[in-house]
Structures are given as structure tokens and as C-alpha cells.
C-alpha atoms as a PDB file:
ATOM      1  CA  UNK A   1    -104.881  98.479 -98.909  1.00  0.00           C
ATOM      2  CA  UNK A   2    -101.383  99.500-100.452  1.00  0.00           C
ATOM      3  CA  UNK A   3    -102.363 103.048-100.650  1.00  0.00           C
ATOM      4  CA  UNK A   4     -99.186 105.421-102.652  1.00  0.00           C
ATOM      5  CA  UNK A   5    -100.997 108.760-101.638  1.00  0.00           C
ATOM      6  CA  UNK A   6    -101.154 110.553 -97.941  1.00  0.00           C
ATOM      7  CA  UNK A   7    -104.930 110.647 -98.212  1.00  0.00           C
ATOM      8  CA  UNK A   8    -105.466 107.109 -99.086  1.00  0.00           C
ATOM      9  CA  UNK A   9    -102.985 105.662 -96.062  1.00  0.00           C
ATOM     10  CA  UNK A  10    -105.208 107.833 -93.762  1.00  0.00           C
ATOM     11  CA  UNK A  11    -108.815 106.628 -95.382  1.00  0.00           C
ATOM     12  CA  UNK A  12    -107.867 102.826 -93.546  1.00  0.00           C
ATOM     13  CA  UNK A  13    -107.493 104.319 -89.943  1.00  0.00           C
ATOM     14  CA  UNK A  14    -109.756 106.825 -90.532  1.00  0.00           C
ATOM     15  CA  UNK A  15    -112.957 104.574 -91.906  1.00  0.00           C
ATOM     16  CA  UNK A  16    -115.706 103.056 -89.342  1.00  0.00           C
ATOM     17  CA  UNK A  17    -117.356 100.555 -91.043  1.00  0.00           C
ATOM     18  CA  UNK A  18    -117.711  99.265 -94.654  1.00  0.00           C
ATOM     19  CA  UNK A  19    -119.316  96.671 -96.697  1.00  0.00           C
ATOM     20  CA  UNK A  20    -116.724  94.900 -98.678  1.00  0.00           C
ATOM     21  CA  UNK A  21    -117.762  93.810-102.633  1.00  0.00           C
ATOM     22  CA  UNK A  22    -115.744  91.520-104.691  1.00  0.00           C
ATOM     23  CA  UNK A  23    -114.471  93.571-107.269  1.00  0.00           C
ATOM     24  CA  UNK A  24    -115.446  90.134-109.731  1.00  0.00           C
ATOM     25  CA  UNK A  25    -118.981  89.951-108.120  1.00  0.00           C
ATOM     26  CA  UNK A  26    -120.365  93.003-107.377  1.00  0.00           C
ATOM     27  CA  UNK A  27    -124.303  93.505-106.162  1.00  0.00           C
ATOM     28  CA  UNK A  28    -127.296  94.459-108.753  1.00  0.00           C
ATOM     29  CA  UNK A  29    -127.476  98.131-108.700  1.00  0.00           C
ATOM     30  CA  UNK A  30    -130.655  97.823-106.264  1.00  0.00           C
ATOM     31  CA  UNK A  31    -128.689  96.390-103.667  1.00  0.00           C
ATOM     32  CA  UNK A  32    -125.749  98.867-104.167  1.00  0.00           C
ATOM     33  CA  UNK A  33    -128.355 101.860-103.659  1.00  0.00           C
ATOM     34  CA  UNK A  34    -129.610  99.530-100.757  1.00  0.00           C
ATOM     35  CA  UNK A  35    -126.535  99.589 -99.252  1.00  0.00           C
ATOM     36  CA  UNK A  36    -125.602 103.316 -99.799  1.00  0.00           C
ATOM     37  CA  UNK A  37    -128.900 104.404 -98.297  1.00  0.00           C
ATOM     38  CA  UNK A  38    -128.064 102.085 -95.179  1.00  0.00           C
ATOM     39  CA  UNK A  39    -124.754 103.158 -94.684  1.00  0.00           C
ATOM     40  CA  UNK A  40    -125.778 107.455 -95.343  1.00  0.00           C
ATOM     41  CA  UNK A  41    -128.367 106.587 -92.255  1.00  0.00           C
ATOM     42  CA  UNK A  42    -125.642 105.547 -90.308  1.00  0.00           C
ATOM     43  CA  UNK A  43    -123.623 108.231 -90.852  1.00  0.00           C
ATOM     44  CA  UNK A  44    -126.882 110.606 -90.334  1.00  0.00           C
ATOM     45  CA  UNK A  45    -126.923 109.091 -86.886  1.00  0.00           C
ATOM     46  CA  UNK A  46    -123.979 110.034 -85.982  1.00  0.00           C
ATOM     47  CA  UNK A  47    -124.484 113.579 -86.876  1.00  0.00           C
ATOM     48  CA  UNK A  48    -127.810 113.958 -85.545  1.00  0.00           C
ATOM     49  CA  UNK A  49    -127.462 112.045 -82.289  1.00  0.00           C
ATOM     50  CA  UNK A  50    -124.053 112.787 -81.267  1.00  0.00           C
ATOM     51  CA  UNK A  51    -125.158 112.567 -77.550  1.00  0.00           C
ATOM     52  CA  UNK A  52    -125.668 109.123 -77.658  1.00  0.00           C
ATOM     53  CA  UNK A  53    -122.053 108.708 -78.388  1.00  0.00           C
ATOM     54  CA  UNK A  54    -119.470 108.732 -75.507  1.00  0.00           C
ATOM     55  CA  UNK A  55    -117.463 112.006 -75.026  1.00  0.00           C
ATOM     56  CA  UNK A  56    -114.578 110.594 -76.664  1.00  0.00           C
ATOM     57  CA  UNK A  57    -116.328 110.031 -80.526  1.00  0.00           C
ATOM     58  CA  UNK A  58    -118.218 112.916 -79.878  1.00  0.00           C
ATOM     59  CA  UNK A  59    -117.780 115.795 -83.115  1.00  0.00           C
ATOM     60  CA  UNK A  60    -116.821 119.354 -81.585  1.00  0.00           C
ATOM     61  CA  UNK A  61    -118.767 120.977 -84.464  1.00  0.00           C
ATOM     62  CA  UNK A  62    -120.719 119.718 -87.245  1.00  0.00           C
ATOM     63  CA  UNK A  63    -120.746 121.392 -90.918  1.00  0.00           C
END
């Protein structure tokens, strides 16, 4: 990504998944709040489910 700053070399190792928009065609605003809700129920998963994860990926405490 080219990132100058400590916290944006760590976001690329540190990121999961990700839907990638052109920056020259990006999606209506309903399908950018489609997305966002998508990917926030993914994320919900993983807090809420954390069993179904393997020991590894598991979170030692949640916020």
C-alpha cells in the first residue's frame, strides 16, 4: 500500500478481508452501506462466536 506511518504498515498484515473499490468507480451509496453492513456482521461473528474459531484466532478478551 506504500504506507509512511507505523500504523498504516501494520493495517496490511493486520486486515482479514476487504472489498476493494476503484477509487475512479466507486459503488452507489446503497451498495456502500450494503457492503459495510456485510462486512460489521462479519466482524460481529467473530466476536460473538469466538468458539467456532480454532484456538489459535481465538480473542483472549473482548471489549
Amino acid at each position: 500500500m506504500g504506507a509512511r506511518t507505523k500504523l498504516g504498515r501494520g493495517y496490511d498484515p493486520g486486515h482479514v478481508t476487504a472489498i476493494e473499490y476503484r477509487r475512479d468507480a466507486l459503488p452507489a451509496p446503497k451498495s456502500l452501506a450494503e457492503n459495510l453492513l456485510f462486512m460489521a456482521g462479519l466482524l460481529g461473528t467473530l466476536y460473538t462466536r469466538p468458539k467456532r474459531l480454532p484456538p489459535r484466532y481465538r480473542a483472549t478478551s473482548l471489549p
